[in-house]
Protein backbone atom coordinates (compact mmCIF):
# COMPACT_ATOMS: atom_id res chain seq x y z
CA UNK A 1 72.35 -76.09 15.66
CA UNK A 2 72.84 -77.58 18.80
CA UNK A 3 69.85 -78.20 21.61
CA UNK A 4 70.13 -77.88 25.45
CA UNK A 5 68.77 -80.19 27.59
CA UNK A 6 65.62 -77.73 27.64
CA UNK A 7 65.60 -78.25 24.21
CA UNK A 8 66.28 -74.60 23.46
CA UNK A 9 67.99 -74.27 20.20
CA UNK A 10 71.33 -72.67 20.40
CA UNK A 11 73.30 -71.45 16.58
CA UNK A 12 76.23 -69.49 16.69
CA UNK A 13 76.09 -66.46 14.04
CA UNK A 14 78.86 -64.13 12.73
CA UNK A 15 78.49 -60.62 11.39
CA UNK A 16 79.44 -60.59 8.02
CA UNK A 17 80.69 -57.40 5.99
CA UNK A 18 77.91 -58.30 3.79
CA UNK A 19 75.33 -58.31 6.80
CA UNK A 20 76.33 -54.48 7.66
CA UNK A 21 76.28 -51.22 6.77
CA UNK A 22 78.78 -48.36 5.81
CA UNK A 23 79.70 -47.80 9.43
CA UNK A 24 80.10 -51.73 9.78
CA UNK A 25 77.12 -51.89 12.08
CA UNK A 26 74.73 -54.89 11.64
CA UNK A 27 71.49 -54.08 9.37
CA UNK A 28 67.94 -54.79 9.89
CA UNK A 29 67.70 -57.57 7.63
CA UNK A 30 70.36 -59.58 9.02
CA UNK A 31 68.55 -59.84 12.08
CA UNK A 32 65.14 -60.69 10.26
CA UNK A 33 67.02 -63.44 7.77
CA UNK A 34 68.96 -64.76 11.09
CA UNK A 35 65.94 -64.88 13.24
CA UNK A 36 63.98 -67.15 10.68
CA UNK A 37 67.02 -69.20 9.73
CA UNK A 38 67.48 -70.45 13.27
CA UNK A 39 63.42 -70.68 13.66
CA UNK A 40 63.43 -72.85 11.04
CA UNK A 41 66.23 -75.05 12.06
CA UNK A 42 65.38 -75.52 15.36
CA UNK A 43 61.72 -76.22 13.91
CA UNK A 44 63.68 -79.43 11.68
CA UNK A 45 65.18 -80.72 14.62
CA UNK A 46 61.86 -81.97 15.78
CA UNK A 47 60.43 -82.84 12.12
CA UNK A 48 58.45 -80.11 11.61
CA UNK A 49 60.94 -78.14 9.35
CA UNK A 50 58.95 -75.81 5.84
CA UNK A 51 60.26 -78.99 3.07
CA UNK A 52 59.75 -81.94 5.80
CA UNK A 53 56.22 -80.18 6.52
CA UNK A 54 55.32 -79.93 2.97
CA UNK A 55 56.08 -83.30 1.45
CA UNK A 56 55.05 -85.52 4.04
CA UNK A 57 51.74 -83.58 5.69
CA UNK A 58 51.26 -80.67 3.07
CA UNK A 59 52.01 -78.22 5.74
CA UNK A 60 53.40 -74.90 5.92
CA UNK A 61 54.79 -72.46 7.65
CA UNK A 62 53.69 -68.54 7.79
CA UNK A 63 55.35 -65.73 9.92
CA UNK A 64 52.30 -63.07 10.73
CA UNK A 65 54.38 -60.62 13.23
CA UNK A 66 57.75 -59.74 14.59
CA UNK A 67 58.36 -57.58 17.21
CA UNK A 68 62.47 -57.18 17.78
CA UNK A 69 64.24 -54.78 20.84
CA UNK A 70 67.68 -54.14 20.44
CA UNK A 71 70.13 -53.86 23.57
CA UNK A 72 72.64 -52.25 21.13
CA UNK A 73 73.98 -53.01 17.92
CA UNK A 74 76.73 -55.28 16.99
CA UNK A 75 79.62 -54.44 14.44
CA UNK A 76 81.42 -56.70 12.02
CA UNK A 77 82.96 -59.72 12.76
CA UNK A 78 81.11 -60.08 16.01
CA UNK A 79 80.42 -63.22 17.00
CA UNK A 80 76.63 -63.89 18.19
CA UNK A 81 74.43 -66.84 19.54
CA UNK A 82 71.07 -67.15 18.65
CA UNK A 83 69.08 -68.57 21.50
CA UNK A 84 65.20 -70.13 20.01
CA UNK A 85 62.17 -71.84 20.96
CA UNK A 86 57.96 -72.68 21.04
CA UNK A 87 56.18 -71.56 22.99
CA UNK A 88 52.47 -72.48 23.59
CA UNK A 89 49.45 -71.68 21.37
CA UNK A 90 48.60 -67.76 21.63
CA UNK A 91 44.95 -68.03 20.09
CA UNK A 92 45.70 -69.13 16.60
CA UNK A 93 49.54 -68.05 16.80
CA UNK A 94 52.28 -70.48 17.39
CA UNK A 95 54.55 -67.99 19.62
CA UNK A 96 58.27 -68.42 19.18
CA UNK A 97 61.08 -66.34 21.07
CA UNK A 98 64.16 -65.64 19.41
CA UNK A 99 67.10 -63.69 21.42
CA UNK A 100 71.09 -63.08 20.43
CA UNK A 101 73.55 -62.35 22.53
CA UNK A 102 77.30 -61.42 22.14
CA UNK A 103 80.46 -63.01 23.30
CA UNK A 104 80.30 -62.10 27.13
CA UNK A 105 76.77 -63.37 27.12
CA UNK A 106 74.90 -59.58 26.75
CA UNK A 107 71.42 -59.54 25.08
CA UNK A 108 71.65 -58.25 21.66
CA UNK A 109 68.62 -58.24 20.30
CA UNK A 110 65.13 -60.07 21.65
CA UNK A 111 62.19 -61.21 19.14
CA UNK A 112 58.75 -61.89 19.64
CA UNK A 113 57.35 -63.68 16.66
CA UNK A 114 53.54 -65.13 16.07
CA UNK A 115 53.79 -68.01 13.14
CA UNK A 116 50.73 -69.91 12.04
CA UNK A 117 51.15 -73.69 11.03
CA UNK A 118 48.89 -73.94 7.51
CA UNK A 119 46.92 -76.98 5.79
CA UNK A 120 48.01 -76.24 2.55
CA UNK A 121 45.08 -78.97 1.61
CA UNK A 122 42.07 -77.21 3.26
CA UNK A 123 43.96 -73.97 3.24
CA UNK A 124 42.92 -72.83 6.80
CA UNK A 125 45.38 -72.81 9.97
CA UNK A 126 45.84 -75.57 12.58
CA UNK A 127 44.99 -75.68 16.06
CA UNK A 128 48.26 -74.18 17.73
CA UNK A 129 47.33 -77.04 20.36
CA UNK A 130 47.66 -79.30 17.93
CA UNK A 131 51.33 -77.99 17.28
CA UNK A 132 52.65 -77.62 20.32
CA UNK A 133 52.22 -80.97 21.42
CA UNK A 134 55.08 -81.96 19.02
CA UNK A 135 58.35 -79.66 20.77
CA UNK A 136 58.96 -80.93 23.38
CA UNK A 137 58.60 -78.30 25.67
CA UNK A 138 61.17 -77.83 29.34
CA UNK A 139 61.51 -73.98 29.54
CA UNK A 140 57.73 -72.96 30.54
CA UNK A 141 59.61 -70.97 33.06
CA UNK A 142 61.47 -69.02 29.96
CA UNK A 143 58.03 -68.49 28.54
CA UNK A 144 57.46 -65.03 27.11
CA UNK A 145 54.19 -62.79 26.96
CA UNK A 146 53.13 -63.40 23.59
CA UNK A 147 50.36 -60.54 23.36
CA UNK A 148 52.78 -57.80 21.61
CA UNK A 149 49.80 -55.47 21.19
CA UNK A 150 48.02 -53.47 18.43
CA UNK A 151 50.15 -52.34 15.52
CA UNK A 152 49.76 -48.71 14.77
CA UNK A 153 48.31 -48.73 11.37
CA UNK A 154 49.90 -46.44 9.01
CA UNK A 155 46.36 -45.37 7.78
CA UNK A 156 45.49 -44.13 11.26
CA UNK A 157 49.11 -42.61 12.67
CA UNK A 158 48.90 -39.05 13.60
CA UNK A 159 52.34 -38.12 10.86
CA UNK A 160 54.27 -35.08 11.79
CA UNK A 161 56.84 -35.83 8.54
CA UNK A 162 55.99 -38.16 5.28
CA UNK A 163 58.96 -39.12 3.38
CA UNK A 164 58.97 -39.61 -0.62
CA UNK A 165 57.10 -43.09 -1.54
CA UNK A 166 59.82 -45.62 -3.17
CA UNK A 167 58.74 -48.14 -5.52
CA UNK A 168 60.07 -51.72 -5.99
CA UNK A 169 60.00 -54.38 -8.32
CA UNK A 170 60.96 -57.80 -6.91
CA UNK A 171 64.07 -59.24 -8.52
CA UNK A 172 64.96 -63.00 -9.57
CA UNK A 173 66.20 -63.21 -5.37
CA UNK A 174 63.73 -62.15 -3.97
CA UNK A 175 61.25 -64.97 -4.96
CA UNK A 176 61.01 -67.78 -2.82
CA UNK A 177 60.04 -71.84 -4.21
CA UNK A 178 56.43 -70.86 -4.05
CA UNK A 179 57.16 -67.75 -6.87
CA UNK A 180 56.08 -65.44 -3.88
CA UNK A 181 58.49 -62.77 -2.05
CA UNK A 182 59.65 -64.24 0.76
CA UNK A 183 59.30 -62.21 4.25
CA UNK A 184 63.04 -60.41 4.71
CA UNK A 185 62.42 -58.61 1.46
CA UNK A 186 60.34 -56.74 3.02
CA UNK A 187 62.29 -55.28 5.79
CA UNK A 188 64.88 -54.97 3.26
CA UNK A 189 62.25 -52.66 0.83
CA UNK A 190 61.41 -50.71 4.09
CA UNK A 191 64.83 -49.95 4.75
CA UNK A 192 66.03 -48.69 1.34
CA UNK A 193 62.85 -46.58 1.93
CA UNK A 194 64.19 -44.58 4.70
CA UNK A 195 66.29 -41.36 4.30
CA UNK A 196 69.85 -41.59 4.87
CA UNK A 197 70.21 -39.35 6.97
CA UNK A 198 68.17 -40.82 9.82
CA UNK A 199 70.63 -43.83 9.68
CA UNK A 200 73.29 -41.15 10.02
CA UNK A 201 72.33 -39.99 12.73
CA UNK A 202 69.88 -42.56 14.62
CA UNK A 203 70.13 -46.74 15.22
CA UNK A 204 67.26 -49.21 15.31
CA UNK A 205 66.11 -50.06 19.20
CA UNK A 206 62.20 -51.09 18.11
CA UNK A 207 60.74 -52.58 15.08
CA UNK A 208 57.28 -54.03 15.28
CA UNK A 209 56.26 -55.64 11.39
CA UNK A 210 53.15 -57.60 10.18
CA UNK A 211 52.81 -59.34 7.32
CA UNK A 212 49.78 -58.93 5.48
CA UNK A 213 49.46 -60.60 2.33
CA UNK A 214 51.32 -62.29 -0.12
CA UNK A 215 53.25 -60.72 -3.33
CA UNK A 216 53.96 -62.44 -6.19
CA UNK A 217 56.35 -62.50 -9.10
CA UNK A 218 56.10 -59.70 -11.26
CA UNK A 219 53.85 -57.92 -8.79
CA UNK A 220 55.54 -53.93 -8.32
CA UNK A 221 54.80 -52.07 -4.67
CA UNK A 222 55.16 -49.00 -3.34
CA UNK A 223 56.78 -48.41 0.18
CA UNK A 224 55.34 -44.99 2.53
CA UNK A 225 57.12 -44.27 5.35
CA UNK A 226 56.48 -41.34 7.97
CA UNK A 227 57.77 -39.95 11.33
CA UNK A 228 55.10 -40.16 14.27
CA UNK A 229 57.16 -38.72 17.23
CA UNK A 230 60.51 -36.77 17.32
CA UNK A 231 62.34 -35.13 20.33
CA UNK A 232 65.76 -34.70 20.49
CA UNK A 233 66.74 -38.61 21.01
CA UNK A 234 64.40 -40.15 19.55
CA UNK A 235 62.21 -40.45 16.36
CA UNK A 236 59.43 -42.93 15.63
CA UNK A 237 57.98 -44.01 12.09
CA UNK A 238 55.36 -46.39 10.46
CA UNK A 239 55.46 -48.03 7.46
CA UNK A 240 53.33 -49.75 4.81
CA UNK A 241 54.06 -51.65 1.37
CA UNK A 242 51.63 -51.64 -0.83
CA UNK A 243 50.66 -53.38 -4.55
CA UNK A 244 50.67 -50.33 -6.87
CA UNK A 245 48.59 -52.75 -9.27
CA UNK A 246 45.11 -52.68 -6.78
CA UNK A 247 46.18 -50.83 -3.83
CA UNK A 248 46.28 -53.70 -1.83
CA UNK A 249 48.16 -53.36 1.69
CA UNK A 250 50.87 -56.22 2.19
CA UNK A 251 53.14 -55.06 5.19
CA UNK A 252 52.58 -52.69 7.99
CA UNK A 253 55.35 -51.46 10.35
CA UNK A 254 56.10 -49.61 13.59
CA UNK A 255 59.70 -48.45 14.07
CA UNK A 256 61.43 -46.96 16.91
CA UNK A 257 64.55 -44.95 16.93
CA UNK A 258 67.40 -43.89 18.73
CA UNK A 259 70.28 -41.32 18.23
CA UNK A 260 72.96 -42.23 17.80
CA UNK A 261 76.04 -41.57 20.37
């Protein structure tokens, strides 16, 4: 990764075959696993990278939300730049933007994401004041609003279409160091969740995720997913993971829709 004199990370990424789908468009979870690898390096940079955190200050890193627009979606072989960094506190969230553009310098894709700096020791979140006085901070003027707004909860959507529930069991890659799933799993589960043929016939231009709680090795859920708005060029859905073992809710998500050209 290389910094500006803003200090604004800057990492070039390329769309792999792996990263796309049948039509060679870029998935979901490329974004999602792209977004947090460049968070996380730009986070190092300034000593405050997940292992540096955790050995020397037993500190962590969580990711609570992510909201991502899409411009458009890129194809294989495309050749992006991730563009990251802080922002200040946003009451206990430390906000952090995330944007990619292509080749010419379009916007890609633009993330809003609210992480939360833990004391692994007393197991309760730091000050974001505390955090952001360690980045070094030049760009107030690129400064984002953080306040994404309420997530509709799948529990209180207003569903015009449920789709079949889809159960999961996490797999030896799924689990992170800490034996728990780590956070692109499930945008991966919520995916493989959806009916083909809305990915026929629609692309990705909103998706608005929370992460609730933790799953764990061994631990099976079950994904819902339903359709909250349709017209004829667009189509809306929520989702929700849940543990089929208590019932418990671990990921919520809002998801916005466009057809395709």
């Amino acid at each position: 990764m290389r910094l500006t004199e803003e200090n604004i990370g800057l990492e070039d990424i390329a769309v792999r075959a792996s990263d796309t789908d049948r039509f060679y468009d870029a998935t979901i979870p490329f974004f999602f696993s792209s977004s947090q690898e460049v968070a996380g390096e730009h986070a190092t940079l300034f000593g405050m990278g997940i292992s540096e955190m955790y050995e020397k200050e037993m500190r962590t890193w969580v990711i609570v939300r992510t909201r991502m627009d899409f411009t458009r979606i890129p194809k294989w072989r495309e050749k992006l730049t991730f563009e990251t960094f802080p922002q200040k506190g946003y009451k206990l969230f430390c906000p952090r933007v995330v944007m990619a553009r292509d080749e010419k310098g379009e916007p890609v894709m633009n993330a809003m994401t609210h992480w939360v700096l833990m004391d692994l020791s007393r197991k309760r979140p730091i000050p974001a004041k505390m955090v952001e006085e360690r980045f070094n901070m030049k760009y107030e003027d690129r400064f984002q609003n953080p306040d994404i707004g309420k997530l509709l909860k799948y529990e209180e959507a207003e569903k015009i279409e449920v789709f079949e529930e889809k159960t999961f069991c996490p797999n030896y890659f799924d689990i992170d160091l800490n034996r728990h799933v780590n956070n692109v799993a499930y945008t991966r589960w919520c995916c493989e969740s959806i009916p083909d043929d809305i990915f026929l016939d629609y692309q990705i231009s909103m998706i608005d995720v929370q992460w609730e709680s933790q799953t764990f090795e061994g631990e099976n859920v079950r994904v819902e997913t339903a359709v909250t708005a349709k017209d004829e060029n667009t189509l809306s859905m929520v989702h929700r993971i849940k543990k089929i073992a208590d019932d418990k809710i671990v990921f919520e998500a809002n998801s916005d829709w466009k057809r395709k050209q």
